[in-house]
C-alpha atoms as a PDB file:
ATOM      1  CA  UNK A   1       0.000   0.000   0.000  1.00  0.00           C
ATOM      2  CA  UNK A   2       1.022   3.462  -0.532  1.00  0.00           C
ATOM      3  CA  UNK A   3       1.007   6.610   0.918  1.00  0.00           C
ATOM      4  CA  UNK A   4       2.861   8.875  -1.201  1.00  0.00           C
ATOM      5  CA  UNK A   5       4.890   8.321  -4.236  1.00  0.00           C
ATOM      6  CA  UNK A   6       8.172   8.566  -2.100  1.00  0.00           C
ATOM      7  CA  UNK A   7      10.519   5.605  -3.157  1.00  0.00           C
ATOM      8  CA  UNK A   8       9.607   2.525  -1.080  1.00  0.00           C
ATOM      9  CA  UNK A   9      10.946   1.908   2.561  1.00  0.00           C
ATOM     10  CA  UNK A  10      12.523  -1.617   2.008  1.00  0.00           C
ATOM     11  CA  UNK A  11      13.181  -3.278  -1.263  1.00  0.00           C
ATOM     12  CA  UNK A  12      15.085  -6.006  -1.740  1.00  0.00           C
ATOM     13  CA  UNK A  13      16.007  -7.221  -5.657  1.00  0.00           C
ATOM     14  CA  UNK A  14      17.527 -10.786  -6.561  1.00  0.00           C
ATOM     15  CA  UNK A  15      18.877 -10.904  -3.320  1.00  0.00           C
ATOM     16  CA  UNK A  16      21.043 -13.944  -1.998  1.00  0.00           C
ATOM     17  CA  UNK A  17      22.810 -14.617   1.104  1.00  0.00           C
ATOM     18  CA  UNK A  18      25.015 -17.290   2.568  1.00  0.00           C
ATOM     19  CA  UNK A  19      26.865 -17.597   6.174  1.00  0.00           C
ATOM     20  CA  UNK A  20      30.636 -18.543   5.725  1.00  0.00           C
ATOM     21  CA  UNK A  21      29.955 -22.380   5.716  1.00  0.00           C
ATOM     22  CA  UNK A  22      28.414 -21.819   2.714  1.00  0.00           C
ATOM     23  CA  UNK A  23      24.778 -22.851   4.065  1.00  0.00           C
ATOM     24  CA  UNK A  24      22.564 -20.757   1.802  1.00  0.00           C
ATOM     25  CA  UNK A  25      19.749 -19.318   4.017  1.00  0.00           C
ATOM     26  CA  UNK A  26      18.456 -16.825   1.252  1.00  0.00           C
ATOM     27  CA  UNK A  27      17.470 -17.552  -2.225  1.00  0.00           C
ATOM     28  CA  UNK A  28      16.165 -14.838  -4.970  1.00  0.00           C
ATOM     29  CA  UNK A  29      14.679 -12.604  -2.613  1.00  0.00           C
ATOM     30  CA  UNK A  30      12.342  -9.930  -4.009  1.00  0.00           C
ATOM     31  CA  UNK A  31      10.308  -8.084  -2.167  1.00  0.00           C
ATOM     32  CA  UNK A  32       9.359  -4.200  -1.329  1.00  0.00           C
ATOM     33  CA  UNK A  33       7.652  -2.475   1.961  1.00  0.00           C
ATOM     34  CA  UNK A  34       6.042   0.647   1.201  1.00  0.00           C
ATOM     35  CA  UNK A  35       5.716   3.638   3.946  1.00  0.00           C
ATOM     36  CA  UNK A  36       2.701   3.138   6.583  1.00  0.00           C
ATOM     37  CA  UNK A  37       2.654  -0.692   5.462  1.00  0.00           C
ATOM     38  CA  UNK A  38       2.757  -3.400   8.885  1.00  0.00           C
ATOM     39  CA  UNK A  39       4.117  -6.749   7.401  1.00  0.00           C
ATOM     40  CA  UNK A  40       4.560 -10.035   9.326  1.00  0.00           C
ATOM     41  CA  UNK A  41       7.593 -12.172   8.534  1.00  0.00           C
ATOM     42  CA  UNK A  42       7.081 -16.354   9.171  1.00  0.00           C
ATOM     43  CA  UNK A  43       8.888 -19.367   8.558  1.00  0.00           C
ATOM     44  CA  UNK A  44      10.309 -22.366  10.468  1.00  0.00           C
ATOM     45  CA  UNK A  45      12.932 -21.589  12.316  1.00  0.00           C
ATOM     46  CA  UNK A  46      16.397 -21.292  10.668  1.00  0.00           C
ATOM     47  CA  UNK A  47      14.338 -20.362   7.609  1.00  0.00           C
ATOM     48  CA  UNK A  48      15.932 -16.767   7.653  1.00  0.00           C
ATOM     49  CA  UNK A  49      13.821 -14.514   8.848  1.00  0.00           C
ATOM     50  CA  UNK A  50      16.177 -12.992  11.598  1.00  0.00           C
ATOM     51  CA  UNK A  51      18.766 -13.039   9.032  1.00  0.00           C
ATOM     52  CA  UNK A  52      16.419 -10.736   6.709  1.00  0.00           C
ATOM     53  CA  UNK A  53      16.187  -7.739   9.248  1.00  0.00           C
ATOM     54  CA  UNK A  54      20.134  -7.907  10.025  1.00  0.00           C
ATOM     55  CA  UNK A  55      20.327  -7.519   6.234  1.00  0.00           C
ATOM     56  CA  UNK A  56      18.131  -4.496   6.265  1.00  0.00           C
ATOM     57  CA  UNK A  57      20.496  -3.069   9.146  1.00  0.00           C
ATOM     58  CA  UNK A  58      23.418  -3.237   6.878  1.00  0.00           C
ATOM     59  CA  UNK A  59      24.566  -5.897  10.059  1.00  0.00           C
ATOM     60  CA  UNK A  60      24.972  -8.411   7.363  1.00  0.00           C
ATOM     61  CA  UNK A  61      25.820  -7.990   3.271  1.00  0.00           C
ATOM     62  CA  UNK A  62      24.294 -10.464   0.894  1.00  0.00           C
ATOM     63  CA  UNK A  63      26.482 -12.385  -1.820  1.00  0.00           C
ATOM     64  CA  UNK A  64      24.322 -11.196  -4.586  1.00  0.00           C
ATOM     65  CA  UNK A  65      21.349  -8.731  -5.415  1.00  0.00           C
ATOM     66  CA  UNK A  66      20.532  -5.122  -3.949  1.00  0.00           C
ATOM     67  CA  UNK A  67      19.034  -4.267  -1.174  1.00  0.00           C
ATOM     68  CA  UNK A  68      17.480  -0.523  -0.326  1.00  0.00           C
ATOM     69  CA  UNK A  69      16.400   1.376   2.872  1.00  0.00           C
ATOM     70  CA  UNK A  70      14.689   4.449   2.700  1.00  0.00           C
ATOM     71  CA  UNK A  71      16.360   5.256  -0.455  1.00  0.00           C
ATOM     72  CA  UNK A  72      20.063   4.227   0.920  1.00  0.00           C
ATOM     73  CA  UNK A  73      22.061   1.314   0.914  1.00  0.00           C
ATOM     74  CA  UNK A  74      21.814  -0.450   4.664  1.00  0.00           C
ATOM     75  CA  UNK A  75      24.234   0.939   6.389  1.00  0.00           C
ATOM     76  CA  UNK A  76      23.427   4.555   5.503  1.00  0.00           C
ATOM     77  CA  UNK A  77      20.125   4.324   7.143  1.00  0.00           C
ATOM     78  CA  UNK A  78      20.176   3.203  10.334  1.00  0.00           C
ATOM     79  CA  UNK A  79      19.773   6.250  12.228  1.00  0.00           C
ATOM     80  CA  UNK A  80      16.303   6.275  10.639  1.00  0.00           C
ATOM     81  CA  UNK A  81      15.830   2.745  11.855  1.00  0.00           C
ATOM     82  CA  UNK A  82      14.103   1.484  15.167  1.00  0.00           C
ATOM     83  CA  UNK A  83      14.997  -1.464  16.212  1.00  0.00           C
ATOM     84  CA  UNK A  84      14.078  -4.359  18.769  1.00  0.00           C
ATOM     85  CA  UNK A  85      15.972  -7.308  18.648  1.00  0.00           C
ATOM     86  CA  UNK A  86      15.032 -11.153  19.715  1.00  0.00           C
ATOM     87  CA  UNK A  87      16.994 -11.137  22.778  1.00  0.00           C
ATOM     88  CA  UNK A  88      17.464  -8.314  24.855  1.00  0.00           C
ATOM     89  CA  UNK A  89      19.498  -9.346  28.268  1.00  0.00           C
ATOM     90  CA  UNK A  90      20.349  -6.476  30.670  1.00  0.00           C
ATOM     91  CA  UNK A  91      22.602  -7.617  33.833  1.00  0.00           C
ATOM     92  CA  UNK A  92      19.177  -7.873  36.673  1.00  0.00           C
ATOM     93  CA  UNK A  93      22.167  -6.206  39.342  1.00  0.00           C
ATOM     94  CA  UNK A  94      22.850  -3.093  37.210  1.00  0.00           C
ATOM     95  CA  UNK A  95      20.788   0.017  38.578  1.00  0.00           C
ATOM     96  CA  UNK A  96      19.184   1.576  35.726  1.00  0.00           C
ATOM     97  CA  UNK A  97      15.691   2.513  35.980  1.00  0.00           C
ATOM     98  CA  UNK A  98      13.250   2.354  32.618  1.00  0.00           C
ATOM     99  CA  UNK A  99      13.747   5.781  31.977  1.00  0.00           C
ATOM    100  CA  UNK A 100      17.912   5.654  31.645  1.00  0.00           C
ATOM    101  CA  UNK A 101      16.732   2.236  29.385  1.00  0.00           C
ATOM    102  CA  UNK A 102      14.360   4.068  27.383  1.00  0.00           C
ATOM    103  CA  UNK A 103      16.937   7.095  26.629  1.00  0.00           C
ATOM    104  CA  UNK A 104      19.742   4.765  25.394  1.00  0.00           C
ATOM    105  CA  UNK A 105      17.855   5.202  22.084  1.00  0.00           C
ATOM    106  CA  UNK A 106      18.534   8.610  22.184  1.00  0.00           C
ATOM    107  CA  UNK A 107      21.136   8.781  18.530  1.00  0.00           C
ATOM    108  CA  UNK A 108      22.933  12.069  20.217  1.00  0.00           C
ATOM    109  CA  UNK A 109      23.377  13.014  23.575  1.00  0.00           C
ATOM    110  CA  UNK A 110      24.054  16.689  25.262  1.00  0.00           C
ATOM    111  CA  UNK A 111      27.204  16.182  26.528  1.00  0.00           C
ATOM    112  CA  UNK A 112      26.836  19.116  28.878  1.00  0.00           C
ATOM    113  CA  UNK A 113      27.287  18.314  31.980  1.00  0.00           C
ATOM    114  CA  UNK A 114      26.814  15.120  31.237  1.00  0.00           C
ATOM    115  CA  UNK A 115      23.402  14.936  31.103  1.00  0.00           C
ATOM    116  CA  UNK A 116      20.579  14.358  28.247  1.00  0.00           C
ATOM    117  CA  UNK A 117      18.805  17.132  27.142  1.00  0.00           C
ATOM    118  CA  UNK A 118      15.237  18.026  28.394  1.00  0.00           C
ATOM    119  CA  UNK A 119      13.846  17.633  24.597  1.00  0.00           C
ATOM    120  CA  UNK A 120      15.188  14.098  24.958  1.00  0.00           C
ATOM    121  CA  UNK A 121      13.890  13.105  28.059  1.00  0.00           C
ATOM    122  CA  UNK A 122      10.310  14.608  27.201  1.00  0.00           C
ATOM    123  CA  UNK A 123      10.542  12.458  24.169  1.00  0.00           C
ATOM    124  CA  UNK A 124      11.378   9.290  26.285  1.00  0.00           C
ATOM    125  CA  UNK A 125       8.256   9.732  28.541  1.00  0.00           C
ATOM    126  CA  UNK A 126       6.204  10.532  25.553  1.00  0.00           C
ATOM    127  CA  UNK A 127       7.873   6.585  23.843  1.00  0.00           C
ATOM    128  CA  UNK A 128       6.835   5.221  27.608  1.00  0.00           C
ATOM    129  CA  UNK A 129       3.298   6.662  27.363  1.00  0.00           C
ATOM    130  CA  UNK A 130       2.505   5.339  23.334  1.00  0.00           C
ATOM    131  CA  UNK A 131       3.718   1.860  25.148  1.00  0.00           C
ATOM    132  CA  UNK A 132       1.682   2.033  28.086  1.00  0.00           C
ATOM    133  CA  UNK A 133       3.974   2.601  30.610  1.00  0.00           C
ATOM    134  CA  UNK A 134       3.371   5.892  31.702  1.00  0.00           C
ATOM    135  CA  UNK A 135       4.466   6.674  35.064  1.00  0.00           C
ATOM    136  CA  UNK A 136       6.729   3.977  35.465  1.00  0.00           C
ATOM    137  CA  UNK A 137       9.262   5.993  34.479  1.00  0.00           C
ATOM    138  CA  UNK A 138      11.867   5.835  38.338  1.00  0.00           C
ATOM    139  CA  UNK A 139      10.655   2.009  38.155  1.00  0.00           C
ATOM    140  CA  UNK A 140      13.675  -0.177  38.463  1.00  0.00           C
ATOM    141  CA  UNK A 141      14.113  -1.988  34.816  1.00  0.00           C
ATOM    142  CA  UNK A 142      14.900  -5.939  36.634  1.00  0.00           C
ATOM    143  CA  UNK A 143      12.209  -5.748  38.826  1.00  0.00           C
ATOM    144  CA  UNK A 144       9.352  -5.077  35.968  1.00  0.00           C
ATOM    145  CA  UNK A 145       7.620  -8.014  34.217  1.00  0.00           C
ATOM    146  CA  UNK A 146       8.776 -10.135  31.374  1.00  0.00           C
ATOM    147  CA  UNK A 147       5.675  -7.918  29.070  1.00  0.00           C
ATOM    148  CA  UNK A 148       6.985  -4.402  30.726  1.00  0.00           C
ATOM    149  CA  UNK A 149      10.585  -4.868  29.867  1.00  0.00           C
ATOM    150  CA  UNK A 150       9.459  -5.572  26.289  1.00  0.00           C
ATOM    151  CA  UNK A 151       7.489  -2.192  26.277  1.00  0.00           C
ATOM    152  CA  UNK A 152      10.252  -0.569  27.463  1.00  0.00           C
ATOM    153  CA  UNK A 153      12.463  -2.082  24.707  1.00  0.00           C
ATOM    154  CA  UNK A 154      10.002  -0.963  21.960  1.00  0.00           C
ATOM    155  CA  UNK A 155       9.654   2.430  23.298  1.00  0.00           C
ATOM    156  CA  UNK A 156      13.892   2.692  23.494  1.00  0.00           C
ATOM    157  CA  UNK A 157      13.342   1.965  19.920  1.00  0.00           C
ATOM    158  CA  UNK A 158      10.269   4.500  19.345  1.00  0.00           C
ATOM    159  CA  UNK A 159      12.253   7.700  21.323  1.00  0.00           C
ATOM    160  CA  UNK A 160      14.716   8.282  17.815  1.00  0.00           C
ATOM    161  CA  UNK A 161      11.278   8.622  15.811  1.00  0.00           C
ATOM    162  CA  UNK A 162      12.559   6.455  13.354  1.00  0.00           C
ATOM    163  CA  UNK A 163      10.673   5.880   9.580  1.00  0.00           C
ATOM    164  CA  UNK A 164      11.196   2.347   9.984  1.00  0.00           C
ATOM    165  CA  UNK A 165      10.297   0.043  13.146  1.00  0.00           C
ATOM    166  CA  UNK A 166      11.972  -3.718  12.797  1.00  0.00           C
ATOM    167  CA  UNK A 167      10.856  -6.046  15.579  1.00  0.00           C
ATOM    168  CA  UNK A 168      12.087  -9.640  16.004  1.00  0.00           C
ATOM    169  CA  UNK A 169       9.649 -11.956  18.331  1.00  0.00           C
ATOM    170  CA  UNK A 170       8.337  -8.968  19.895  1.00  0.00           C
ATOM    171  CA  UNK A 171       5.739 -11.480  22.424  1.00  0.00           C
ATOM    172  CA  UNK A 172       8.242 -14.143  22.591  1.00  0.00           C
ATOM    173  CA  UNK A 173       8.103 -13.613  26.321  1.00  0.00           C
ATOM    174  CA  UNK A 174       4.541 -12.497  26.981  1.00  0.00           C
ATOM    175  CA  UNK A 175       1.618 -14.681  27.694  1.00  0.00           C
ATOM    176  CA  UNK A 176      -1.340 -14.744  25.638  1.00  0.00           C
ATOM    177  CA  UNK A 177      -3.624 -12.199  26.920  1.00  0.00           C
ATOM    178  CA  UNK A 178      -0.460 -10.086  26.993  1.00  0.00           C
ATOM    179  CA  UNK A 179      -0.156 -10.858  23.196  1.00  0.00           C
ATOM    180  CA  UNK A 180      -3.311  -9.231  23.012  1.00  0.00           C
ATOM    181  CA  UNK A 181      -2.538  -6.204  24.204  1.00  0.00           C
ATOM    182  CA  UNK A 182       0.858  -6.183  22.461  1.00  0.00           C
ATOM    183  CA  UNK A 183      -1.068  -6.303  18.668  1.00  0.00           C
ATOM    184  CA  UNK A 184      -3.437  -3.778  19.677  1.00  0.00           C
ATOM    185  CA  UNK A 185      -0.496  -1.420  20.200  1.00  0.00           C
ATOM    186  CA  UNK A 186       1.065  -2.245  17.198  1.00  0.00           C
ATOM    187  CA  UNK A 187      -1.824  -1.133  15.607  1.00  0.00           C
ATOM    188  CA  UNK A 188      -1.412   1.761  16.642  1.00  0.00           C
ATOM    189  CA  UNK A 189       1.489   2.336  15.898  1.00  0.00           C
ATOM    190  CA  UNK A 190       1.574   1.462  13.006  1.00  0.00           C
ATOM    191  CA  UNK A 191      -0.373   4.729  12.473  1.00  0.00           C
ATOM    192  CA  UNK A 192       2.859   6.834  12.964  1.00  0.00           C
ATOM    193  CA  UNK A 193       5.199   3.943  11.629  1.00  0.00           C
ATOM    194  CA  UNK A 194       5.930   1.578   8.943  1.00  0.00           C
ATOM    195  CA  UNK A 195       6.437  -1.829  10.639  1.00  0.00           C
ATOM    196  CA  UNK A 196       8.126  -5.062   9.597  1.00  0.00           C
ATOM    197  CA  UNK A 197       7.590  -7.389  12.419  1.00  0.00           C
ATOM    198  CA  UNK A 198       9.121 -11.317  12.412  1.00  0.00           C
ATOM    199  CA  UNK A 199       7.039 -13.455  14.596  1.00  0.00           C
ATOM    200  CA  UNK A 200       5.419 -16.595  15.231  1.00  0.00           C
ATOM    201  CA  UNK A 201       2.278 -15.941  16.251  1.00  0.00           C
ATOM    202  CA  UNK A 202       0.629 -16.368  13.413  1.00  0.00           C
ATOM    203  CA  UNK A 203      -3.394 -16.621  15.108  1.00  0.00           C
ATOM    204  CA  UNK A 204      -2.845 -13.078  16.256  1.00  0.00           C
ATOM    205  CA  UNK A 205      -1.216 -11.265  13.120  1.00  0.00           C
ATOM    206  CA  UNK A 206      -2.904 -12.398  10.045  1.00  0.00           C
ATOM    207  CA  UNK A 207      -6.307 -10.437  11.594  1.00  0.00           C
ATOM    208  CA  UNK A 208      -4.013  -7.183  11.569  1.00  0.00           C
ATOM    209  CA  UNK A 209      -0.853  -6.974   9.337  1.00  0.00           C
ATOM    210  CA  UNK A 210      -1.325  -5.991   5.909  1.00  0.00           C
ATOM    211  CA  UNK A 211       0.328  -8.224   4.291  1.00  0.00           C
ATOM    212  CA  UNK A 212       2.943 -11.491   5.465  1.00  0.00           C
ATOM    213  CA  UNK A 213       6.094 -12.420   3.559  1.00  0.00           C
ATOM    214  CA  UNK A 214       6.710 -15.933   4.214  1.00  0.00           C
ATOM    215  CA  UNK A 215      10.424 -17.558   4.175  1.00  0.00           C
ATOM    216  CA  UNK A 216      11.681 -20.200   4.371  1.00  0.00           C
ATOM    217  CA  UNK A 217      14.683 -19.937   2.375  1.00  0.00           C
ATOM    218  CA  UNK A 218      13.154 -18.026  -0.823  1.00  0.00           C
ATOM    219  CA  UNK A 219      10.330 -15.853   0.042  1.00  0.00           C
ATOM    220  CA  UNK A 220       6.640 -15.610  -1.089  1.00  0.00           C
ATOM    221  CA  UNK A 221       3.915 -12.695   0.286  1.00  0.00           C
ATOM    222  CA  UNK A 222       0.616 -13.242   0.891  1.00  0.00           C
ATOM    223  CA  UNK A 223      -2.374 -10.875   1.232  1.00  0.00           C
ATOM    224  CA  UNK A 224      -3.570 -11.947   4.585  1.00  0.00           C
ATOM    225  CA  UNK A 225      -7.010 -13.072   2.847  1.00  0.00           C
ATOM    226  CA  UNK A 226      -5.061 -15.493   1.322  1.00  0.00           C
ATOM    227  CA  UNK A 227      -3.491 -17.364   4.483  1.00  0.00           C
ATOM    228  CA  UNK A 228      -5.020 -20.684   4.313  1.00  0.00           C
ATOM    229  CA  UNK A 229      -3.926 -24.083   5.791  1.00  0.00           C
ATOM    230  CA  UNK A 230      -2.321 -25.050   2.898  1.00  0.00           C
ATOM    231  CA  UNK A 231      -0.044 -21.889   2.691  1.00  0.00           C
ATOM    232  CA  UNK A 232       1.205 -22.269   6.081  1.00  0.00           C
ATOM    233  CA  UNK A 233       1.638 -26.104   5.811  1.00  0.00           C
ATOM    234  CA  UNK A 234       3.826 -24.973   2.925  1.00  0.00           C
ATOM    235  CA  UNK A 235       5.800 -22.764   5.277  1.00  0.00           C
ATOM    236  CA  UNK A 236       5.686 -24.670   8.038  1.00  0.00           C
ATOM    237  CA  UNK A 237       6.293 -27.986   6.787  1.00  0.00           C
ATOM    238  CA  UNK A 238       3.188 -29.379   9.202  1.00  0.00           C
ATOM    239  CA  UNK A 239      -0.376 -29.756   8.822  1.00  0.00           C
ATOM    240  CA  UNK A 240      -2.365 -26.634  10.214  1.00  0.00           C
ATOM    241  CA  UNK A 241      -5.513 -26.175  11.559  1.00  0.00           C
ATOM    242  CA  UNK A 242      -7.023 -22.550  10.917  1.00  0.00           C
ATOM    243  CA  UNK A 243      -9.869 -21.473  13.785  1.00  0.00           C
ATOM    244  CA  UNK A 244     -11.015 -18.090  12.867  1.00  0.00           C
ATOM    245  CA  UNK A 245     -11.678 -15.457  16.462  1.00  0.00           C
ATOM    246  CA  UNK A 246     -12.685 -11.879  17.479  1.00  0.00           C
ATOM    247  CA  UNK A 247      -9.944  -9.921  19.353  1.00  0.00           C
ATOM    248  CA  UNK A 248     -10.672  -6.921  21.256  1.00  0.00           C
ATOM    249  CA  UNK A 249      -8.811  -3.928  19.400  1.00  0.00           C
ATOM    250  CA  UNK A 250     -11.136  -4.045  16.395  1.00  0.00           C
ATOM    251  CA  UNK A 251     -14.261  -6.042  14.886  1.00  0.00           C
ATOM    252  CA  UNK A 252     -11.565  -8.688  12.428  1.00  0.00           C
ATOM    253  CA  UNK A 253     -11.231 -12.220  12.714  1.00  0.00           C
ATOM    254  CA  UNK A 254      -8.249 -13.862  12.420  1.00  0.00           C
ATOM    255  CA  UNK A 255      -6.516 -17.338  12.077  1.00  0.00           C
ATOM    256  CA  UNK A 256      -4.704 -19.434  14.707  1.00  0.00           C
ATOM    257  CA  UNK A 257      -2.246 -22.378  13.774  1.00  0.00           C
ATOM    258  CA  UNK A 258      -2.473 -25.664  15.353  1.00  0.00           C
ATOM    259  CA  UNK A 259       0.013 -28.160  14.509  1.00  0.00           C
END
């Protein structure tokens, strides 16, 4: 879908990639993400799909094929990038409240006297509030829940105001009704952002991406109307049941995957 006619935010052309043992993980990739899109990435694990966002942080280069990011090559563009990664471990001894985590986004600091500026801290409490953590700003970061801590992670990525928003397993660590919740604010978000999202949770994004590029080694994108059993047993590799539910955040059904 797009907005404008401003070049898209992610395309990828012919793109291949292999690790140094010579395992190819990426085959003829070709795809494009257009500003104010929200697309899901699936596959089996080891199908790529982490490998995919390094590429678009310019962490990785492929063998073959072109990749651009908001009109730039990777590495160019990752100031405009907001990113929150599969596994984010902070040391549960180390006192730093959520506020000091959230402002560790921050791309420049005032060095004056050491401090960050007030523009960036009113920024920080603004990325707590769009998360749903307002007022738990002086909260120590170890001591909040397995769902807080990934708030606070997405709103460290939210306080740059990036164009782009990459998250990997986002509710990896959040229970259900927490996944609920977690969607709903994506949707949201995805008001101010363009979102590219890997996850797993298939049930709860094919009612509210716009569209869900599928890899497992080459890559294939499907209109969310068009995830059926068959194309996940084809990404998958297993058979799939699809059950079809209301959420809360808005009056779509979606599918949920039972293997």
């Amino acid at each position: 879908m797009k907005i404008d006619s401003s070049p898209p935010v992610v395309r990828f052309s012919d793109v291949n990639f292999a690790y140094e043992d010579g395992n190819t993980v990426l085959e003829n990739i070709n795809f494009s993400l257009d500003s104010g899109d929200f697309a899901c990435v699936v596959g089996p694990n080891g199908g790529g799909k982490t490998t995919l966002l390094k590429l678009i942080l310019g962490l990785l280069k492929p063998l073959s094929g072109s990749i651009s990011v908001l009109g730039r090559s990777p590495g160019h563009s990752q100031a405009q990038i907001g990113y929150v990664p599969q596994f984010s471990k902070f040391d549960a001894g180390f006192p730093v409240n959520v506020l000091d985590v959230v402002l560790m986004g921050c791309l420049q600091r005032s060095f004056s006297w050491g401090r960050y500026s007030a523009e960036q801290i009113d920024k920080a409490r603004a990325a707590l509030e769009a998360v749903g953590l307002k007022g738990k700003e002086d909260r120590g970061f170890a001591g909040l829940s397995g769902g807080q801590k990934q708030r606070a992670l997405i709103a460290r990525a939210l306080v740059s105001e990036p164009r782009l928003l990459l998250l990997d397993e986002p509710t990896a660590s959040v229970d259900v009704h927490g996944t609920e919740q977690f969607y709903c604010m994506f949707e949201e978000l995805n008001q101010k952002f363009t979102i590219l999202m890997v996850s797993h949770d298939v049930g709860f994004v094919s009612g509210r991406v716009k569209s869900v590029l599928c890899v497992r080694k080459t890559l294939q994108i499907h209109p969310v109307s068009e995830l059926t059993g068959e194309a996940l047993q084809d990404i998958y590799g297993v058979d799939v049941n699809i059950i079809r539910h209301d959420h809360r955040c808005s009056d779509k059904g979606h599918i949920c995957p039972h293997s």
